[in-house]
Every structure is written in structure tokens, then in C-alpha cells.
Protein backbone atom coordinates (compact mmCIF):
# COMPACT_ATOMS: atom_id res chain seq x y z
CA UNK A 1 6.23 1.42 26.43
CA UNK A 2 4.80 4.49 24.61
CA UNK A 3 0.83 5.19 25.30
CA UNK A 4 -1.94 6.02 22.82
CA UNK A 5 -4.81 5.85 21.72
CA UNK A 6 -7.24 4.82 19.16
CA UNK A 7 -10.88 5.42 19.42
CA UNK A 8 -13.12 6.08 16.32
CA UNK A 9 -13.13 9.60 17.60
CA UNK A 10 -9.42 10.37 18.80
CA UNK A 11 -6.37 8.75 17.64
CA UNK A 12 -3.37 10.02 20.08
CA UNK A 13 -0.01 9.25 20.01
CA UNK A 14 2.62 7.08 18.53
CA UNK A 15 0.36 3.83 17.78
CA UNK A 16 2.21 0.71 18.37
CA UNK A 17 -0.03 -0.97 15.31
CA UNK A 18 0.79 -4.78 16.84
CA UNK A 19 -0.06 -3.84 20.37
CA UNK A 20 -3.35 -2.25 18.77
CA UNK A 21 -4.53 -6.30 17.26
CA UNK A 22 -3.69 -7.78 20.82
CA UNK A 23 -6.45 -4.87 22.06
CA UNK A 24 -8.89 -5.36 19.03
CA UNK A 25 -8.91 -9.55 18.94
CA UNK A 26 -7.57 -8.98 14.82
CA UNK A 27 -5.09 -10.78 13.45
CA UNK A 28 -2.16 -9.59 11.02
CA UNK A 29 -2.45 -10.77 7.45
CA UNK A 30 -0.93 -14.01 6.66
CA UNK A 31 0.94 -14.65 2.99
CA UNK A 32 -1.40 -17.36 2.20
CA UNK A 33 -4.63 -14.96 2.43
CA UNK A 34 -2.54 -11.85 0.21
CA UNK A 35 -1.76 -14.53 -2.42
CA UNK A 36 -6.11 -15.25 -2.11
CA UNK A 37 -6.16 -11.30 -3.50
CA UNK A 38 -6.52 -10.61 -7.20
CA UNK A 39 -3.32 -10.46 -8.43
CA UNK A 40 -0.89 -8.86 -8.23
CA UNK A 41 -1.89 -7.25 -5.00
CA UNK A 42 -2.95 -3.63 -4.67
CA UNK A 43 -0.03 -1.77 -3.05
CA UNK A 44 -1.87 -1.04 0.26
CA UNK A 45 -2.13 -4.63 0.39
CA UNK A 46 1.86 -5.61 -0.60
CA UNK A 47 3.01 -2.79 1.38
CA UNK A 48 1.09 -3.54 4.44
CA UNK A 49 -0.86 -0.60 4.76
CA UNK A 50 -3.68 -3.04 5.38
CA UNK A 51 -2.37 -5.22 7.66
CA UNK A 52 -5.04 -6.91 10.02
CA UNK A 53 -8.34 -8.20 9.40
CA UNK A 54 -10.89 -10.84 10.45
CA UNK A 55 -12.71 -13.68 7.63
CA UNK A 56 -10.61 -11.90 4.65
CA UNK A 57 -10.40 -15.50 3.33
CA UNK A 58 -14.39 -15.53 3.46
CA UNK A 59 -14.78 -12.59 1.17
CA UNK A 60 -11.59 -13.79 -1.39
CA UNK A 61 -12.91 -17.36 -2.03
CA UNK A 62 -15.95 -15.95 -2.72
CA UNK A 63 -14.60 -13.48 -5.26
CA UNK A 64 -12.30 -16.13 -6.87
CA UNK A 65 -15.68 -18.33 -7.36
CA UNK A 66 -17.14 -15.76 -8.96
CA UNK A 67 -20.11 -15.49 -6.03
CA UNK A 68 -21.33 -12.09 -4.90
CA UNK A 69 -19.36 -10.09 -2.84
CA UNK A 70 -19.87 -7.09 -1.49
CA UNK A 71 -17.42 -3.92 -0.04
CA UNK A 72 -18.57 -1.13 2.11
CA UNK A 73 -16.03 2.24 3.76
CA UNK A 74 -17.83 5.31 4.73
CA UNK A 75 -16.99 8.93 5.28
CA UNK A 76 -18.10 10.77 7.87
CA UNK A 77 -18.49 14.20 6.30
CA UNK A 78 -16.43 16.97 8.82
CA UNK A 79 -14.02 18.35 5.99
CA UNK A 80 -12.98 18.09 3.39
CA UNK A 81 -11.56 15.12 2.18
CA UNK A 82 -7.96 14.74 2.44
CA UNK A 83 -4.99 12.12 1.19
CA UNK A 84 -5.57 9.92 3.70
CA UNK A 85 -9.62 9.83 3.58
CA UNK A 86 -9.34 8.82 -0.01
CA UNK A 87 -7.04 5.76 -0.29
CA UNK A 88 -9.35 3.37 0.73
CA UNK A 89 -11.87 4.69 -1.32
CA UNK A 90 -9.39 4.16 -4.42
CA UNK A 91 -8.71 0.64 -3.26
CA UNK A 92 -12.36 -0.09 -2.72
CA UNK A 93 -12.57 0.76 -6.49
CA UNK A 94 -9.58 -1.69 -7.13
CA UNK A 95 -11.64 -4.14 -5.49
CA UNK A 96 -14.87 -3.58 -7.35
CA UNK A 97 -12.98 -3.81 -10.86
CA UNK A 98 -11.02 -6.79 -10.02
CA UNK A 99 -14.11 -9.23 -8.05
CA UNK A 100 -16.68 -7.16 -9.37
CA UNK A 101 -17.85 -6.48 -5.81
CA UNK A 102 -20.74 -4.35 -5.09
CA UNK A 103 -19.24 -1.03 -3.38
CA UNK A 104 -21.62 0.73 -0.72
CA UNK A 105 -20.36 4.06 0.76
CA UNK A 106 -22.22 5.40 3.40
CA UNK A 107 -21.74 9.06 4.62
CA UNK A 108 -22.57 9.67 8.58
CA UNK A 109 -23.45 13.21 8.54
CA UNK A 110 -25.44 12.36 11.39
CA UNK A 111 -22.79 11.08 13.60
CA UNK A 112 -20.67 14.05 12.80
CA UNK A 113 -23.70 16.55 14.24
CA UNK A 114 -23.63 14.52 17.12
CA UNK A 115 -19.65 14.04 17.83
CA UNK A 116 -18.46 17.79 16.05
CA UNK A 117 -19.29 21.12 16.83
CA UNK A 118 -20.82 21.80 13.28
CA UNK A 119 -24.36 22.34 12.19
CA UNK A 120 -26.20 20.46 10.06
CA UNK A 121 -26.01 23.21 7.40
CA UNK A 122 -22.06 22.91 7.50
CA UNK A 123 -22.10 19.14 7.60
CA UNK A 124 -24.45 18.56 4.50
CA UNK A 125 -21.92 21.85 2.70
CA UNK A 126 -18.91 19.05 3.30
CA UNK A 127 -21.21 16.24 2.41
CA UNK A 128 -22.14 17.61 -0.91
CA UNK A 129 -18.31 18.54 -1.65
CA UNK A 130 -17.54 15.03 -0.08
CA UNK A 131 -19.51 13.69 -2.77
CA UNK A 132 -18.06 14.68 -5.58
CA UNK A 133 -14.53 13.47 -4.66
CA UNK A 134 -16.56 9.71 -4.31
CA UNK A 135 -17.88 10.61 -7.76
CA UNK A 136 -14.09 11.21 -9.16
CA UNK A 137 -12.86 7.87 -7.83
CA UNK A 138 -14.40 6.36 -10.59
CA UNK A 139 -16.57 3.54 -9.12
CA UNK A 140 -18.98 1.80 -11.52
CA UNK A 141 -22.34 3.29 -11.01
CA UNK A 142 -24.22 -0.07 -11.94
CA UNK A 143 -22.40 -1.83 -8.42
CA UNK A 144 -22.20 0.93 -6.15
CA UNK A 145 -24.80 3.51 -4.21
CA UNK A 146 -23.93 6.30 -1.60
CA UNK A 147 -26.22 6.45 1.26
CA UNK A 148 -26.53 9.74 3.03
CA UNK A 149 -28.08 8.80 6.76
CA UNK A 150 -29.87 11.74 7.06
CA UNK A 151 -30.83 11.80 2.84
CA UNK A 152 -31.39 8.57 3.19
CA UNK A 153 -33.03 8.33 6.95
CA UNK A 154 -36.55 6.63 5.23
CA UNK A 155 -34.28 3.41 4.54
CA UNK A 156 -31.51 3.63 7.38
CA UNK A 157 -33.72 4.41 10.78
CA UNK A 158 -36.22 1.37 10.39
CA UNK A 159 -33.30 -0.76 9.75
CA UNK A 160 -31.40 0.83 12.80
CA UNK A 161 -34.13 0.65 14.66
CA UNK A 162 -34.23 -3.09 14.46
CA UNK A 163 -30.78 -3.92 15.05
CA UNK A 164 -30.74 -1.50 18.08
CA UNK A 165 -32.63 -3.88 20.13
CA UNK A 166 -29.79 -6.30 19.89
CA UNK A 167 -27.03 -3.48 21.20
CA UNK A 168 -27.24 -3.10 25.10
CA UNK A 169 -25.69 0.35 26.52
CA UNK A 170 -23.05 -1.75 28.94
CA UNK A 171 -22.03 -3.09 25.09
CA UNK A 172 -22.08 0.85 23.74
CA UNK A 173 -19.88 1.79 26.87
CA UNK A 174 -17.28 -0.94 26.46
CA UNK A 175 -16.48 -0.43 22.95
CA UNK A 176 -16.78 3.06 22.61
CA UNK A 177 -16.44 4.76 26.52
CA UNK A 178 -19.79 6.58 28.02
CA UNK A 179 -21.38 8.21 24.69
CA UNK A 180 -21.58 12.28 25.44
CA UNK A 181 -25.09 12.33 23.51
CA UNK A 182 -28.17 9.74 23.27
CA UNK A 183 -27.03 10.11 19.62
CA UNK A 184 -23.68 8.68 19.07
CA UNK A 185 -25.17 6.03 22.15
CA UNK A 186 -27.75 5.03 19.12
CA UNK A 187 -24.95 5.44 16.10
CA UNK A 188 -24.04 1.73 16.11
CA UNK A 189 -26.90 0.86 15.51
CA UNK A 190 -26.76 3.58 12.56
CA UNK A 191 -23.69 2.14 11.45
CA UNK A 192 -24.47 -1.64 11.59
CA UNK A 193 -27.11 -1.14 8.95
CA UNK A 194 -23.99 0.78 6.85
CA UNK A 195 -22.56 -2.64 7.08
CA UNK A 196 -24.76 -5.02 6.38
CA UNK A 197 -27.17 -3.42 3.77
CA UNK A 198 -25.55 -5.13 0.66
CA UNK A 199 -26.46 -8.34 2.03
CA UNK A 200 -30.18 -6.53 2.85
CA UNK A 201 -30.51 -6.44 -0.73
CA UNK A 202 -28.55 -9.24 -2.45
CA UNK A 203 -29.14 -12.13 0.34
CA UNK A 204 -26.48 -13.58 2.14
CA UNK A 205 -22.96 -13.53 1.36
CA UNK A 206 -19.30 -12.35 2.29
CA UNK A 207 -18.84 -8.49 2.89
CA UNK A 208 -15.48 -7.06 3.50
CA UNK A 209 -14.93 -3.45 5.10
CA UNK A 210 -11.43 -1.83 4.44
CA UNK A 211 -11.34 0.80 6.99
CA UNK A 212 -8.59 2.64 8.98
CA UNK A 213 -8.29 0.63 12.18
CA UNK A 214 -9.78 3.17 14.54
CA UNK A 215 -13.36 2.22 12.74
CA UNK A 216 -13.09 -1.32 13.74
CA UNK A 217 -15.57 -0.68 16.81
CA UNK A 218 -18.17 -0.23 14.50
CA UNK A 219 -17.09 -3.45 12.79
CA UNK A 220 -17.04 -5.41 16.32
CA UNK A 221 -20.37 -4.49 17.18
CA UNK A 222 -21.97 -4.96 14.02
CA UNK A 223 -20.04 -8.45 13.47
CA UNK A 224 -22.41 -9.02 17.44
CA UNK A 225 -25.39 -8.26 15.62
CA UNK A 226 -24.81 -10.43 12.53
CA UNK A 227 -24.18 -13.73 14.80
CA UNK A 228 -27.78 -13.61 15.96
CA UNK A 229 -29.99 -16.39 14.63
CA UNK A 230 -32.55 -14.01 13.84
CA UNK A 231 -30.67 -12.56 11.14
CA UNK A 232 -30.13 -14.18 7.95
CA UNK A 233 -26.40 -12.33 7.21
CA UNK A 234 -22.63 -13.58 7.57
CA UNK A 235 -20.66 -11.17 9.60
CA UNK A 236 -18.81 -8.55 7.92
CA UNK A 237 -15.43 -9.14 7.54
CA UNK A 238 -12.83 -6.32 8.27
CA UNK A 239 -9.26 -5.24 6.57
CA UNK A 240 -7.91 -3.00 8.73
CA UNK A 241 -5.38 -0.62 7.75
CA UNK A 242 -2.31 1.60 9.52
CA UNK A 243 -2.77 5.11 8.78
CA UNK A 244 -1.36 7.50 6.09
CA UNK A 245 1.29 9.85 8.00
CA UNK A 246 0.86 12.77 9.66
CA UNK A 247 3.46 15.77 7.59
CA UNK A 248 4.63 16.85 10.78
CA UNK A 249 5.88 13.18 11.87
CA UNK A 250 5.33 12.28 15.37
CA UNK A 251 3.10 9.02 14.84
CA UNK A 252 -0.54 9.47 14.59
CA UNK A 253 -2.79 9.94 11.04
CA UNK A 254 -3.06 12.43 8.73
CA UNK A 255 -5.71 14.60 9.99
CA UNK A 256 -7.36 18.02 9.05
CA UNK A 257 -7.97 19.33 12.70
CA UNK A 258 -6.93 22.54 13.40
CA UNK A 259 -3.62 23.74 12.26
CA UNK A 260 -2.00 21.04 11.18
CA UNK A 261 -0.42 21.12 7.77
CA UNK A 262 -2.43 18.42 5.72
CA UNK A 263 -2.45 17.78 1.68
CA UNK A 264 -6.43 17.81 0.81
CA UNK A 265 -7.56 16.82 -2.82
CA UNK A 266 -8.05 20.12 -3.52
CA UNK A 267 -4.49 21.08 -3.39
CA UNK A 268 -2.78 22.63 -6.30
CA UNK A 269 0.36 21.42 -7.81
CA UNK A 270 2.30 24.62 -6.43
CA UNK A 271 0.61 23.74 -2.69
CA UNK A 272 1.26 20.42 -2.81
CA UNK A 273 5.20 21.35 -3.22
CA UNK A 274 4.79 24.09 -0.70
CA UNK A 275 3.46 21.60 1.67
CA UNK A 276 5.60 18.72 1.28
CA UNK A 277 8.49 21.57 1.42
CA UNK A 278 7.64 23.09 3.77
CA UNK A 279 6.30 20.55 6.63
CA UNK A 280 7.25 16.97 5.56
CA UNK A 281 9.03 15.32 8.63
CA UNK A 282 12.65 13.99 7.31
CA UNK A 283 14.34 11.30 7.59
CA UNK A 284 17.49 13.06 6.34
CA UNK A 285 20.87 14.35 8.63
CA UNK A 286 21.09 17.78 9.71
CA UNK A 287 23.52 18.96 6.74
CA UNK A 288 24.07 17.46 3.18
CA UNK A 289 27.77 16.43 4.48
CA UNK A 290 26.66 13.93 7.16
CA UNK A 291 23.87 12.94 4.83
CA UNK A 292 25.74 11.90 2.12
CA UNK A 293 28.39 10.26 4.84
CA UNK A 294 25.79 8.43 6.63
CA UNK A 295 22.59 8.42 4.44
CA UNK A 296 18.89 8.72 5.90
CA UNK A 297 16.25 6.86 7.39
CA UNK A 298 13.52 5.91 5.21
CA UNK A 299 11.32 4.83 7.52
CA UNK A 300 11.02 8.18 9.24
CA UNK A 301 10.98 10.04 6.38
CA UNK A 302 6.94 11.49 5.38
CA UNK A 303 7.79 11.97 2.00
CA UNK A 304 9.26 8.23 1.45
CA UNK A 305 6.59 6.76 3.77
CA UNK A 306 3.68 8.56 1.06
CA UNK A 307 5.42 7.17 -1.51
CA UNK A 308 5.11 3.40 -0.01
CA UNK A 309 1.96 3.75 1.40
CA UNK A 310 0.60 4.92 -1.88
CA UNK A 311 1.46 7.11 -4.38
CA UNK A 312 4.66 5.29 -5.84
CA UNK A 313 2.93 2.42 -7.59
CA UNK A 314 6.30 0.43 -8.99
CA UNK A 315 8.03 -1.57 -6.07
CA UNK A 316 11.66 -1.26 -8.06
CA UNK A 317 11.28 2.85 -7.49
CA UNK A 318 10.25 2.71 -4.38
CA UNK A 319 12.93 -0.13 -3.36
CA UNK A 320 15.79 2.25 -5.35
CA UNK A 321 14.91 5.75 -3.83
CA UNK A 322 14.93 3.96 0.08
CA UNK A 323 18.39 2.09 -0.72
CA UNK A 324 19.73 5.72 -2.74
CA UNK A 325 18.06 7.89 0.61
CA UNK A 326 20.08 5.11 3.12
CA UNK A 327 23.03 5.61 1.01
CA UNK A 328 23.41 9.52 1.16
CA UNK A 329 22.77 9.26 -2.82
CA UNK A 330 19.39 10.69 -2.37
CA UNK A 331 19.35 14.25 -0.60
CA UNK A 332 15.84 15.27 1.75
CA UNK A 333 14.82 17.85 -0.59
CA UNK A 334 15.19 15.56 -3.43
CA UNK A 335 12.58 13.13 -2.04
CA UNK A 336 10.65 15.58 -1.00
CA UNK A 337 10.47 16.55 -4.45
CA UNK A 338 9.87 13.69 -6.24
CA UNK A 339 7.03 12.54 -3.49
CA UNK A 340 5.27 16.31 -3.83
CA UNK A 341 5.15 15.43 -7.83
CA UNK A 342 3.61 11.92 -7.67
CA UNK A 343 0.86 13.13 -5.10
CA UNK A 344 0.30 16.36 -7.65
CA UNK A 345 0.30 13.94 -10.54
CA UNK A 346 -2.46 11.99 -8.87
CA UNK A 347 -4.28 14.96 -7.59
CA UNK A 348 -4.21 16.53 -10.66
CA UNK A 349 -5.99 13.16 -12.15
CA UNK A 350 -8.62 13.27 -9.53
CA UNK A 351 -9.62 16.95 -9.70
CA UNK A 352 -10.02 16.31 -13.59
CA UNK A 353 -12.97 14.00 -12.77
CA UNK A 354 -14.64 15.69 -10.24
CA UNK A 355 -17.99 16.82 -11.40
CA UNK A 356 -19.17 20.63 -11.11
CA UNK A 357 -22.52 21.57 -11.53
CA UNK A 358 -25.77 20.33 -10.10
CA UNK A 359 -24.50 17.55 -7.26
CA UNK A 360 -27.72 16.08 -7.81
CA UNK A 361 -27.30 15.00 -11.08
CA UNK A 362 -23.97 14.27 -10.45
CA UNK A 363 -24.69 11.69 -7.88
CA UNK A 364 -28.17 10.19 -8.70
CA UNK A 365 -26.84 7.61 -10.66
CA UNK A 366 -24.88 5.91 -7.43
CA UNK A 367 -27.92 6.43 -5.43
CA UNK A 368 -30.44 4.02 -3.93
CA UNK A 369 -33.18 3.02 -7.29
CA UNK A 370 -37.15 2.94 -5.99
CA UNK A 371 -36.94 -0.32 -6.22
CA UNK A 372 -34.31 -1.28 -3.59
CA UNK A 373 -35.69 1.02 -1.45
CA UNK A 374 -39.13 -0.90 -1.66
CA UNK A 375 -36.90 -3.90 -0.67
CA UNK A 376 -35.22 -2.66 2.33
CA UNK A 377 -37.92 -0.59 4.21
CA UNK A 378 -40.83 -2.05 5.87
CA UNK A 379 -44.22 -0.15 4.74
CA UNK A 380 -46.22 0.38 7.39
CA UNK A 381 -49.69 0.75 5.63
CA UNK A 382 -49.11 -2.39 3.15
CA UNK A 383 -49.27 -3.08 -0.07
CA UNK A 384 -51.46 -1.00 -2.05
């Protein structure tokens, strides 16, 4: 039995995604609740990217009645933003066009001070940058608002303050192990109010949070909070999703920790082919005679796996190049060449909306309006 592990602060190892629901309490996604998407089904969701989840059905009856419904994934703003940070983002926006959900992304530059060795200065450089890939996914401004924790503190620490109470530290240590700072002991508290501050503004009603399933901590905890009486809010309900591969192979997520080869949105076309090239884990045999004799493995393959999880959007292609790769038809390089075009294609389409200029101006229209700020924070002096 291989070990791992999957914290929202280390994923390690080959993870054994099944194993991982038995650990978390989540169950896989049945038929019946896909067929309760809008249809046809976003390809993270046919392709079981997202996989696992708890009251999906809450959040899609809702939608199909036409009642509010809100979706909230955050970044936590170390990096830059790579492939695999930006897919749920993408399918958040799916979600918002198809339900008409409201979308809230919040950004934890606070938790990254406290869990990275960066300074605020470098955090809010990658937060600003971080923001303007959210700004190219293309969410409707009208239904969606990024909230900056430490931008944004005047709304998000009164809140957090309040649902703090309800988090004990024995719960802090269980979920998360002994917290190296008083800061990421407070952070769920910090992240609760992520979670539940559509329903802060709109009233009660179903939220879902599509999230890699190393976040779904945050979810458990919060999901605590929500049951007590005191609270008028439905628990947040979670789709959890397996990562996007590593290049290198080996199990694991995509990452951008030190050296490891990794595609970020900035890429070029020419790095993008240099990358996939040059680092993509194949599935392919050790010369083009055995290949062709015996075929390849798809299902090992990093270029075919990016092209399933994501970036091949018809289900005949992606059906044809796995039989073709199995066959010997299809060589490694060729794959690896067709999969570095697709992600270049829909790089390419996402650097052309990315705003330059002032990042102010750029993001004030997805930001939080007086008035809902009036509506969320207490005021300590009154009314005037």
C-alpha cells in the first residue's frame, strides 16, 4: 500500500484518490447527481476530475429551480498562477454562466505570510499579478467580487472573529496537525468567513466550493461552524477534485515549488512546447519499434492525462488519440505535440484578456460595493 499525503499545505506522494474519501468522510459522485449538472457536463465533471463531494444535489436543485446559488474557490497568492491553479477558476465561470451563481474568490495573502517564507511585499506583488489572471477568466462582474483578506481585513476579521469562538484548538489540531504560528491556528476561522460570505449577503441558500481536495479541511471545519443554531446559513457544500499532473509524473499535483518544471499562464507558445518536450512523463515504449508493436499507456502519459483533464474539450478526440497512443498509431512526441498546442491555444486566449495597466481599475469592478460592506460589518459607533 503506497503512503502519502494530503494536507492543505503538503501533498506527498502517489495519492490513492479513493483511499483519500474513506480519510475525508466524502463520497464519490454518483451518475444521478452529474445528470443534476447543467448539461452537458463540464469536462472536469464527465472526466472525473471532480470526483467527490458532499450536498452537490443541494446546490443543483437549487440552480435547476432557478433559486440563488452561490460558488466560492480561492487562491492563496505564493506564485504565480499556474495550469493547475486556474481550472477551477474556469469551471467556476462555467458554473456562473450556466446557474447564474454568484462567484466569490477570496485570495489568502494572509495565510501565505503565515505558512511561506515570503513577505508581505512579495505576497501582495503575486496577489496583484494573481489578480489579473481572475480578471482574464472572464467572470461576470455584476455576480462575482474578489476579497483580498488583508485589502479587505475591515469586512473579513469581525466576521472571523465571530466564527472563531465556535473553533476549539483540539478541533485546529485534528484537522490540520499542531499549527507552527498563532496565525494559521486562527486561519479557519479566516477561511470560514471565505465560505460562507455569499450567504452573509444574499440570506440563506446552497453554496458549493470546487476546490482541489487537499482544501477540504477548510471545508470540514467551516461545514462545523455552519451546523450551529446560532447561525442562520446551510453548510457549504464541497466538489472535490483530483489534481492536474505533475510534468515529471510520479503522482502528486502540479506545483510551482522549487525546480520543478511547471507550465504557468504566462508561458509562451515556444515554452509551452519546450516544456511539454522536454519534461512531460510518457506513457510511450523506449523506441518507436516496440511502440508501434505494443502501443502506450495513456493513463501514464502527462501529455494525454492534460488533454482529459482539460484542455481537449471534444470526448471523440480525446477517446481517438488514447485508442491511436494504445495502438502504436500515435508516437510520444506526437502527443506531446498536439497536447503542448491545445494548452498554447488556450494560453494564448487567456493572456489576450489579461488586463495591463492600473490593477486597480482593473479589478474594482469585482470588488466589494459600499453598500455590501455596510451589510456585512458590524459598526461599532452606530448608525449615524
Amino acid at each position: 500500500m503506497h503512503d502519502f499525503t494530503v494536507t492543505p499545505y503538503s501533498v506527498e506522494g502517489a495519492v490513492d484518490y479513493d483511499r483519500l474519501l474513506d480519510q475525508f468522510g466524502a463520497d464519490a459522485l454518483t451518475d444521478e447527481q452529474l445528470s443534476d449538472f447543467p448539461q452537458p457536463p463540464h469536462p472536469l465533471l464527465r472526466r472525473g476530475v471532480f470526483y467527490a463531494g458532499r450536498d452537490v444535489e443541494r446546490f443543483t436543485s437549487a440552480a435547476n429551480r432557478d433559486e440563488t446559488v452561490s460558488v466560492v474557490t480561492g487562491r492563496g497568492p505564493s506564485g504565480p498562477m499556474h495550469l493547475g491553479h486556474v481550472l477551477p477558476f474556469y469551471f467556476a465561470k462555467w458554473l456562473q454562466a450556466e446557474t447564474g451563481a454568484y462567484v466569490y474568490v477570496p485570495l489568502s495573502d494572509d495565510e501565505k505570510y503565515f505558512a511561506k517564507d515570503l513577505d508581505f511585499e512579495e505576497i501582495h506583488e503575486h496577489t496583484r499579478e494573481n489578480l489579473r489572471d481572475l480578471v482574464a477568466v472572464g467572470f461576470d462582474p455584476e455576480r462575482t467580487r474578489f476579497v483580498v483578506d488583508t485589502a479587505d481585513s475591515d469586512v473579513i476579521y469581525p466576521l472571523a472573529a465571530e466564527f472563531a469562538k465556535d473553533i476549539t484548538p483540539a478541533t485546529v489540531e485534528a484537522t490540520y496537525g499542531d499549527p507552527p504560528n498563532v496565525g494559521l491556528g486562527f486561519y479557519p476561522a479566516v477561511q470560514a468567513t471565505h465560505l460562507l460570505l455569499p450567504q452573509l449577503l444574499y440570506g440563506r441558500h446552497p453554496t458549493l466550493v470546487p476546490i482541489a481536495v487537499d482544501q477540504d479541511p477548510h471545508i470540514r471545519v467551516c461545514r462545523d461552524i455552519a451546523g450551529k443554531q446560532r447561525y442562520d446559513v446551510e453548510k457549504p457544500g464541497a466538489l472535490l477534485s483530483k489534481f492536474l499532473p505533475r510534468l515529471g509524473g510520479g503522482g502528486g499535483k502540479m506545483s510551482s515549488s522549487g525546480d520543478e518544471p511547471t507550465i504557468y499562464l504566462m508561458d509562451d507558445r515556444e515554452t509551452v512546447h519546450e516544456k511539454v518536450s522536454k519534461y512531460a512523463f510518457s506513457g510511450g515504449r523506449a523506441d518507436i519499434d516496440e511502440h508501434r508493436e505494443k502501443g502506450g499507456d495513456p493513463d501514464a502519459d502527462v501529455a494525454y492525462q492534460l488533454l482529459f483533464s482539460f484542455f481537449e474539450e471534444d470526448d471523440e478526440t480525446v477517446e481517438r488519440l488514447a485508442r491511436e497512443y494504445r495502438a502504436g498509431e500515435l508516437l510520444s512526441g506526437e502527443m506531446k505535440q498536439y497536447a503542448a498546442g491545445r494548452i498554447a491555444d488556450f494560453l494564448e486566449m487567456h493572456q489576450s484578456r489579461r488586463p495591463e495597466g492600473s490593477i486597480r481599475d482593473a479589478v474594482e469592478p469585482y470588488r466589494l460595493t459600499d453598500a455590501e460592506r455596510a451589510r456585512l460589518r458590524p459598526d461599532v459607533f452606530g448608525a449615524e
